[in-house]
PDB file of N, CA and C in Angstrom:
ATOM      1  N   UNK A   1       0.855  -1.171   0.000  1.00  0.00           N
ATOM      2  CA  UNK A   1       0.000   0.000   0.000  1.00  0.00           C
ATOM      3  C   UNK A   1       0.897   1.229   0.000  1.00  0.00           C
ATOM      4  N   UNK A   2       0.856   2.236  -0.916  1.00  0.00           N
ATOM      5  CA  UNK A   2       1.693   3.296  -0.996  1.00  0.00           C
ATOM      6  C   UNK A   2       1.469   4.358   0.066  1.00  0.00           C
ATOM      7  N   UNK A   3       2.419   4.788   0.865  1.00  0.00           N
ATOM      8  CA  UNK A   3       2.384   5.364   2.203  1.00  0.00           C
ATOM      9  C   UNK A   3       1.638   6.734   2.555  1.00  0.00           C
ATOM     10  N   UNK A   4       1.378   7.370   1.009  1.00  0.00           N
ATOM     11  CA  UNK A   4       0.255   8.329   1.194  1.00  0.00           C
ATOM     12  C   UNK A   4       1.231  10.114   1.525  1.00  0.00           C
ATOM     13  N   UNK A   5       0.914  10.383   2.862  1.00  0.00           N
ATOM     14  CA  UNK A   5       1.683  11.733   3.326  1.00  0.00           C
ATOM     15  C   UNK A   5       3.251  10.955   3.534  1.00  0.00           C
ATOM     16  N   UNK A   6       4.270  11.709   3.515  1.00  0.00           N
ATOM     17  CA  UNK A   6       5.620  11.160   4.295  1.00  0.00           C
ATOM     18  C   UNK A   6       5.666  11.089   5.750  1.00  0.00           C
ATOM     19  N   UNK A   7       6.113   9.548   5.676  1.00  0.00           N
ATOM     20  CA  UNK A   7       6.056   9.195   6.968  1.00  0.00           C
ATOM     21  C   UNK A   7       7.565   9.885   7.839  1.00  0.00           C
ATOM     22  N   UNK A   8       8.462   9.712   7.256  1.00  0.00           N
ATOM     23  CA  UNK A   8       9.602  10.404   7.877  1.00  0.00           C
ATOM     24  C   UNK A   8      10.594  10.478   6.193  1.00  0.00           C
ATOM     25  N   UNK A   9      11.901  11.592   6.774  1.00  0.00           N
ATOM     26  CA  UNK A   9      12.700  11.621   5.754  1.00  0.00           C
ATOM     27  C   UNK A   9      13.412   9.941   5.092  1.00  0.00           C
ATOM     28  N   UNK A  10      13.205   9.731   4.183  1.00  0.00           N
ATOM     29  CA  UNK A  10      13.681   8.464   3.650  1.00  0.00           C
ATOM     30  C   UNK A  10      14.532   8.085   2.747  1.00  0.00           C
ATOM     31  N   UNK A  11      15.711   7.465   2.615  1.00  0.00           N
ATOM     32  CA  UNK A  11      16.360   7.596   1.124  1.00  0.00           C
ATOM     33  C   UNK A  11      15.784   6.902   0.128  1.00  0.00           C
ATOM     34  N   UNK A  12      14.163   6.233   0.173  1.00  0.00           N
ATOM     35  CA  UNK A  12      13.598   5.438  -1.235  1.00  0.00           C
ATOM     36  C   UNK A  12      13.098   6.872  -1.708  1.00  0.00           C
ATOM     37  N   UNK A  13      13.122   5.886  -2.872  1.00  0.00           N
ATOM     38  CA  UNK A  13      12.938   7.068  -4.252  1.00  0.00           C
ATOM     39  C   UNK A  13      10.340   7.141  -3.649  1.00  0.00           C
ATOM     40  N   UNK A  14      10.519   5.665  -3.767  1.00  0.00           N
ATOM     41  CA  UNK A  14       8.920   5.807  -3.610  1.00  0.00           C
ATOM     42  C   UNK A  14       8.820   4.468  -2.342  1.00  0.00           C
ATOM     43  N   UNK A  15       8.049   4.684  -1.570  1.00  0.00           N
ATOM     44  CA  UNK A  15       7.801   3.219  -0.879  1.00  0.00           C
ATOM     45  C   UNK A  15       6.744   3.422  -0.204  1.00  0.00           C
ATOM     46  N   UNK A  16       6.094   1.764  -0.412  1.00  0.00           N
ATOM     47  CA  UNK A  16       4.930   1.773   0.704  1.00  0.00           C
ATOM     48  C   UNK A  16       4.895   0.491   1.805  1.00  0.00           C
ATOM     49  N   UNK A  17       3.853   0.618   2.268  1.00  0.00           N
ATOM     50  CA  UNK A  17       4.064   0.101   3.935  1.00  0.00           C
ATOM     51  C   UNK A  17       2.540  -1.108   3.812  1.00  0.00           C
ATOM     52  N   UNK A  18       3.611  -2.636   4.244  1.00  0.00           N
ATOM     53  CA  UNK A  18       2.627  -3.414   4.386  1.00  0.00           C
ATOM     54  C   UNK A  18       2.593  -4.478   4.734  1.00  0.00           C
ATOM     55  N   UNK A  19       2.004  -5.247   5.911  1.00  0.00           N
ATOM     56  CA  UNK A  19       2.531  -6.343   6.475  1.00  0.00           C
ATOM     57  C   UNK A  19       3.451  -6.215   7.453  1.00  0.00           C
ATOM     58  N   UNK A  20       4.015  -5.281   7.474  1.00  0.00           N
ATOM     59  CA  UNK A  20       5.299  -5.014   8.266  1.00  0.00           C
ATOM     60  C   UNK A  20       6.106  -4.882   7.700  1.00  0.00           C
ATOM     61  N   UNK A  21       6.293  -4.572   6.279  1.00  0.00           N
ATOM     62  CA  UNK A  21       7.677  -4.074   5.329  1.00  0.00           C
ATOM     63  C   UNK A  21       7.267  -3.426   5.015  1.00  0.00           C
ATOM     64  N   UNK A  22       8.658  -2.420   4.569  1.00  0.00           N
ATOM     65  CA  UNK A  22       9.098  -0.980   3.817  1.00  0.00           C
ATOM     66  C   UNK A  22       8.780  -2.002   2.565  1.00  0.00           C
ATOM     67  N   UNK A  23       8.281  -1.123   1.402  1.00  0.00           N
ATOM     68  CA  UNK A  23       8.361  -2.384  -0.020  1.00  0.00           C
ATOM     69  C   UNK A  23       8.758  -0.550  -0.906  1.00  0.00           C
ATOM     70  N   UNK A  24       9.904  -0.639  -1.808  1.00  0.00           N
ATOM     71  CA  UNK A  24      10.080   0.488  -2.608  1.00  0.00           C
ATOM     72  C   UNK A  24      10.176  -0.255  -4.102  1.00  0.00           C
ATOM     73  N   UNK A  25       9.195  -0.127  -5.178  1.00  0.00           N
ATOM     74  CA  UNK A  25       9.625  -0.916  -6.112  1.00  0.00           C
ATOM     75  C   UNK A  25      10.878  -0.165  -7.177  1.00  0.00           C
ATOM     76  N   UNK A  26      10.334   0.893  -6.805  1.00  0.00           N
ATOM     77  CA  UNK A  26      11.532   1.713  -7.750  1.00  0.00           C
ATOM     78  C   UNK A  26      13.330   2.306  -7.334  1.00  0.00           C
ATOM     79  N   UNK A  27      13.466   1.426  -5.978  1.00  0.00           N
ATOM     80  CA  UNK A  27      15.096   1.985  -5.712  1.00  0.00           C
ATOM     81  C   UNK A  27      15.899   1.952  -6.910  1.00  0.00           C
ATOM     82  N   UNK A  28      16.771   2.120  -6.220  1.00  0.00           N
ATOM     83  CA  UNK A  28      18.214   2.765  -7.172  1.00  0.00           C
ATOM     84  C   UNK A  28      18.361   1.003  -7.269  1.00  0.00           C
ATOM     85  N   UNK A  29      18.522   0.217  -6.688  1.00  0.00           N
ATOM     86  CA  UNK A  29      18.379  -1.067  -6.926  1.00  0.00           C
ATOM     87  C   UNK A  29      17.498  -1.908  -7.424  1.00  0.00           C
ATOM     88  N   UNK A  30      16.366  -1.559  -8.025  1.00  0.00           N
ATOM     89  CA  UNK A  30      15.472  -2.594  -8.225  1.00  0.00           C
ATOM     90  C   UNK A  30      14.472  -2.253  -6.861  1.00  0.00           C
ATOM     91  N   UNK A  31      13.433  -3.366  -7.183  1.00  0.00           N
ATOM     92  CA  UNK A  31      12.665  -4.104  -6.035  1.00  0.00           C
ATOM     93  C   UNK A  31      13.540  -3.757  -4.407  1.00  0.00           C
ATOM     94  N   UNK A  32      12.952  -3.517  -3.449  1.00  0.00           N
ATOM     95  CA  UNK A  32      13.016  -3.170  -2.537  1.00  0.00           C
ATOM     96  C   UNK A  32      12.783  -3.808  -1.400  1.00  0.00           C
ATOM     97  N   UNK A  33      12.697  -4.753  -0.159  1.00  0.00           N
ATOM     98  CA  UNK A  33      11.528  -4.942   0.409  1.00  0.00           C
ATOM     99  C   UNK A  33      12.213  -5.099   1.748  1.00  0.00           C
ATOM    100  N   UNK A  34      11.774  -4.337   3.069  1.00  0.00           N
ATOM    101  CA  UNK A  34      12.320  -4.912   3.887  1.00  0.00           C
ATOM    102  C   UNK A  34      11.883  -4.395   5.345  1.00  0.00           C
ATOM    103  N   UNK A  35      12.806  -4.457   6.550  1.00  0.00           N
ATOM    104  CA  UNK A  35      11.947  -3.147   7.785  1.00  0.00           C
ATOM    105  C   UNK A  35      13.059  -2.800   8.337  1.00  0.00           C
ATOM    106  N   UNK A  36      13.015  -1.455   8.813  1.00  0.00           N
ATOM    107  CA  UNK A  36      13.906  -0.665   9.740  1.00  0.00           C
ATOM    108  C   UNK A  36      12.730  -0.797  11.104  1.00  0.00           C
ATOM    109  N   UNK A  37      14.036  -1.091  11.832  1.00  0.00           N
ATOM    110  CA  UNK A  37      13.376  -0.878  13.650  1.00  0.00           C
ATOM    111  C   UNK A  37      14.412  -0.153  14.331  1.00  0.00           C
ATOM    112  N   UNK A  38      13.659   0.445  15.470  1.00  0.00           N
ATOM    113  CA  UNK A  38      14.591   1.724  16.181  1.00  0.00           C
ATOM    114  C   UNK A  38      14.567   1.196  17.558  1.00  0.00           C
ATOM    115  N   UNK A  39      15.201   1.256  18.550  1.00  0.00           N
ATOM    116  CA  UNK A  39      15.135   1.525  19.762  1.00  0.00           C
ATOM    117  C   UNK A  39      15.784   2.644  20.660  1.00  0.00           C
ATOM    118  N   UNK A  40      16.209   2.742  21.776  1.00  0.00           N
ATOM    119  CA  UNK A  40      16.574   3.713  22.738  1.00  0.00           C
ATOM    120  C   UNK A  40      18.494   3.982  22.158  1.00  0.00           C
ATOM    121  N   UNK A  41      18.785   4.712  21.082  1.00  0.00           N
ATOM    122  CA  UNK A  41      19.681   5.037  20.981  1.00  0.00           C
ATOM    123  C   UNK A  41      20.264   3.806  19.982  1.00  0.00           C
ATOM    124  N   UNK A  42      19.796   2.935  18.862  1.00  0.00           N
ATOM    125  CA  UNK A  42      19.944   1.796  17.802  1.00  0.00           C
ATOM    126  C   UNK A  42      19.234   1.544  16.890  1.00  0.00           C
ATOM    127  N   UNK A  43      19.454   1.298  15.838  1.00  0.00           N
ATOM    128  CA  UNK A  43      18.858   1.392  14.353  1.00  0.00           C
ATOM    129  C   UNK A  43      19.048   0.300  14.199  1.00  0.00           C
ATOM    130  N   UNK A  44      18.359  -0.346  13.443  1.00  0.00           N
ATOM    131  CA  UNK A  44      18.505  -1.728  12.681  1.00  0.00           C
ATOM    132  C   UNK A  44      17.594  -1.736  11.531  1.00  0.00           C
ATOM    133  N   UNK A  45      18.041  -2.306  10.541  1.00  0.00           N
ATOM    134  CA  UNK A  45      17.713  -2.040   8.892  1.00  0.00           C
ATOM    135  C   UNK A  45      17.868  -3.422   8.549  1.00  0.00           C
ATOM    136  N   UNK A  46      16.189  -4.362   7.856  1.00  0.00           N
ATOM    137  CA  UNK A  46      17.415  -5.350   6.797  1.00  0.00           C
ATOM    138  C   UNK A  46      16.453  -5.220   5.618  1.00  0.00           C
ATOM    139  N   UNK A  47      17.079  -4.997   4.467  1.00  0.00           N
ATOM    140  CA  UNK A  47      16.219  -5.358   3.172  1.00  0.00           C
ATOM    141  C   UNK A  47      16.670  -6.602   2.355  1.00  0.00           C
ATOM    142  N   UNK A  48      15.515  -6.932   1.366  1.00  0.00           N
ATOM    143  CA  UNK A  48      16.059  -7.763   0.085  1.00  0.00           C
ATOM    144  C   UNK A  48      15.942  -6.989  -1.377  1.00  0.00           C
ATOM    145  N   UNK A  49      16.631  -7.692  -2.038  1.00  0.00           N
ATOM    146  CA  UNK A  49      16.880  -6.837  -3.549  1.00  0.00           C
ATOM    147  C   UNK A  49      16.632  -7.687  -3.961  1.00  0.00           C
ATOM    148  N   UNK A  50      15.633  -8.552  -4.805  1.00  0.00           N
ATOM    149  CA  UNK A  50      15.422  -9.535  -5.661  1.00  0.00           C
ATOM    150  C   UNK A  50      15.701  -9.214  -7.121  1.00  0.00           C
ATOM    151  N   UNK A  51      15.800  -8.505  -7.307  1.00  0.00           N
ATOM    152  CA  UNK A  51      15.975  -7.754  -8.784  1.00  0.00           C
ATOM    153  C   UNK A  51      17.621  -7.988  -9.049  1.00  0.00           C
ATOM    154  N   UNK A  52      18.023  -7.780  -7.756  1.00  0.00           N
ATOM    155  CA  UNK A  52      19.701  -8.276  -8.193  1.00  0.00           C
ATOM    156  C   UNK A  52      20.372  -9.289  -8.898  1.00  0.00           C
ATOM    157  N   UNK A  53      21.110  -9.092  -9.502  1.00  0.00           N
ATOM    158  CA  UNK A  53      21.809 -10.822 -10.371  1.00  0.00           C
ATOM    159  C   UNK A  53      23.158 -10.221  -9.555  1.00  0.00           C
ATOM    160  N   UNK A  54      23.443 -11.408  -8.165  1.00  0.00           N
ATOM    161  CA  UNK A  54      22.683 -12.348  -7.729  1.00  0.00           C
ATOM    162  C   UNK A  54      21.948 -11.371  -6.615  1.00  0.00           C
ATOM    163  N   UNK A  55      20.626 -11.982  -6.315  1.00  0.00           N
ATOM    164  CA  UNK A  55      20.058 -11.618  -5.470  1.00  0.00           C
ATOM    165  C   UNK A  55      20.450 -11.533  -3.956  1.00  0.00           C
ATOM    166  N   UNK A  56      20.414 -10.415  -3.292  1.00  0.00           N
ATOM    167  CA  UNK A  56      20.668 -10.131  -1.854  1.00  0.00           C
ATOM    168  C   UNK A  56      19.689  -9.691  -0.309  1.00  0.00           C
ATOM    169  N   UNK A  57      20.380 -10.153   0.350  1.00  0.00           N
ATOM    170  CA  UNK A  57      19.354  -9.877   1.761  1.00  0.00           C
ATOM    171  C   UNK A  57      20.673  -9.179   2.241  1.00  0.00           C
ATOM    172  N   UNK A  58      20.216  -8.032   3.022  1.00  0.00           N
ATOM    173  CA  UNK A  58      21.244  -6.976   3.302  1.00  0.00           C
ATOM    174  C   UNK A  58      20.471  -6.747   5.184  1.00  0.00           C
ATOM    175  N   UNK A  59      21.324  -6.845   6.185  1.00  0.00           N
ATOM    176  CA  UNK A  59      21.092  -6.196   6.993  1.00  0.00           C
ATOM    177  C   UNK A  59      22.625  -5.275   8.043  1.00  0.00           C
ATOM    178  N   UNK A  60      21.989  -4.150   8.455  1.00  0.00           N
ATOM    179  CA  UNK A  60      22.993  -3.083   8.915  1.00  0.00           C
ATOM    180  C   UNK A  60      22.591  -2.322  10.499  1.00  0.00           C
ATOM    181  N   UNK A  61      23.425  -2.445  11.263  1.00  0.00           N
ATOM    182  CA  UNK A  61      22.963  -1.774  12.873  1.00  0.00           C
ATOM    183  C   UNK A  61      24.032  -0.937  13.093  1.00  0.00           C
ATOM    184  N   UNK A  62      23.410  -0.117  13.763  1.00  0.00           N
ATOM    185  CA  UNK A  62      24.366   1.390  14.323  1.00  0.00           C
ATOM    186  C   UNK A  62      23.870   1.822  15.479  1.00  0.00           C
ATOM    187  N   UNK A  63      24.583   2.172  16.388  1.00  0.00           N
ATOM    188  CA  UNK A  63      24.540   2.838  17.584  1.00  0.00           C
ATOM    189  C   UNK A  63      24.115   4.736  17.680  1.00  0.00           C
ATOM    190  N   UNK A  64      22.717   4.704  16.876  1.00  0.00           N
ATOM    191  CA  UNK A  64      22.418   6.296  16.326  1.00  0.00           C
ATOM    192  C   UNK A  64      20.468   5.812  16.940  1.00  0.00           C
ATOM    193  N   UNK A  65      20.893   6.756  16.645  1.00  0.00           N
ATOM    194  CA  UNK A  65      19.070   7.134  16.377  1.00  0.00           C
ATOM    195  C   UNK A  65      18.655   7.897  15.095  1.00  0.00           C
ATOM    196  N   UNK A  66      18.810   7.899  14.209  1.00  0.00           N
ATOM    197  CA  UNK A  66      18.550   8.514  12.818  1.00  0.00           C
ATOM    198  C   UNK A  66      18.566   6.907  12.224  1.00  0.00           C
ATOM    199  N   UNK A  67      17.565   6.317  11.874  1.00  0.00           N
ATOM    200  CA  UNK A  67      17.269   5.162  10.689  1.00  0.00           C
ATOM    201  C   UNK A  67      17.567   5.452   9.762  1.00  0.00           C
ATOM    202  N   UNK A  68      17.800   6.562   8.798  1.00  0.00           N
ATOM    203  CA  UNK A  68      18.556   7.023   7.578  1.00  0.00           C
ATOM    204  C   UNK A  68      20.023   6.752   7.559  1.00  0.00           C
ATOM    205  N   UNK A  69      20.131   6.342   8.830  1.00  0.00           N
ATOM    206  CA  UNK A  69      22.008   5.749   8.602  1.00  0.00           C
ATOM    207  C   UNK A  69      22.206   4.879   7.999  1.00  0.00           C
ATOM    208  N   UNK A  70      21.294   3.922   8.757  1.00  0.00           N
ATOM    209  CA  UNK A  70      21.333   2.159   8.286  1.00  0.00           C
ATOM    210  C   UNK A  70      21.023   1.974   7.131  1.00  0.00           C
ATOM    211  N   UNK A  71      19.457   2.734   7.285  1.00  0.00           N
ATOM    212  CA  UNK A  71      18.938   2.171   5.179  1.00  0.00           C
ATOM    213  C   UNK A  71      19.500   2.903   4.568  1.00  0.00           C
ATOM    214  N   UNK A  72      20.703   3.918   4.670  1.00  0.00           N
ATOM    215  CA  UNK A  72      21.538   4.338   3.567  1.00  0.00           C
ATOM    216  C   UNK A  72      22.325   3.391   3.326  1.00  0.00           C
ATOM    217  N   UNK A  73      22.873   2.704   4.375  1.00  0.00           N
ATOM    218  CA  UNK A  73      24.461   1.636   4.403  1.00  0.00           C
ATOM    219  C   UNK A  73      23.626   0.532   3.599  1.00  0.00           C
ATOM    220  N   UNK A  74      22.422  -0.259   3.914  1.00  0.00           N
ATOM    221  CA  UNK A  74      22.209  -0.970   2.655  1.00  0.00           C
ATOM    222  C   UNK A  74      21.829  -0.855   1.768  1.00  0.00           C
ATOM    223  N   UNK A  75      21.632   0.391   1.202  1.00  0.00           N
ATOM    224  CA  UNK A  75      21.351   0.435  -0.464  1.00  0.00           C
ATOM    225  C   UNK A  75      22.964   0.994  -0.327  1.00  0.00           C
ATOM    226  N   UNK A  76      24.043   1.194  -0.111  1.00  0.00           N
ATOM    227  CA  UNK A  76      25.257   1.410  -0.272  1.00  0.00           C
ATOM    228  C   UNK A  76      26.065   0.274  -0.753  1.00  0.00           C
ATOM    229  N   UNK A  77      25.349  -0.445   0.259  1.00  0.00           N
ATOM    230  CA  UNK A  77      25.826  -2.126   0.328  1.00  0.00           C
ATOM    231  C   UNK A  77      25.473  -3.214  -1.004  1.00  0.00           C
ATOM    232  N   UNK A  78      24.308  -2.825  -0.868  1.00  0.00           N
ATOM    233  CA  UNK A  78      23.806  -3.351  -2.158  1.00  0.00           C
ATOM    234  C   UNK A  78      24.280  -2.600  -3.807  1.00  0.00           C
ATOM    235  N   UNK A  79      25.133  -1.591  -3.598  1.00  0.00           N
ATOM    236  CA  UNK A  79      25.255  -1.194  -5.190  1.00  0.00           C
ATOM    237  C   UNK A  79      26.597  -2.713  -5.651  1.00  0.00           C
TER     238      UNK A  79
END
């Protein structure tokens, strides 16, 4: 389901929210699909890129509170 107003600043180009995944079909990578979770001062990010040859599951944690760290490091990860 496409997320409508912005939910927060994001580096997908478009994404929507469903089931419990981020889904962006149009990244800089392909297909998109995955979830960022936050807690008291930790980020955690994991997506998949199915569109990839070969295909990848990417996950990334940081000691921040800004989620734009992590899901930057895996679409970084994933180029």
């Amino acid at each position: 389901m496409p997320s409508g107003a912005p939910y927060r600043v994001v580096p997908w180009k478009t994404f929507g929210y469903g089931l419990g995944l981020f889904i962006d079909p149009e990244s800089r990578r392909g297909r998109c699909l995955g979830h960022t979770g936050e807690g008291p001062g930790s980020v955690a990010a994991a997506y998949h890129f199915p569109d990839l040859d070969p295909t990848l599951s990417i996950a990334a944690f940081a000691d921040v509170d800004d989620p734009g760290v992590v899901e930057r490091a895996v679409l970084d990860l994933a180029a």
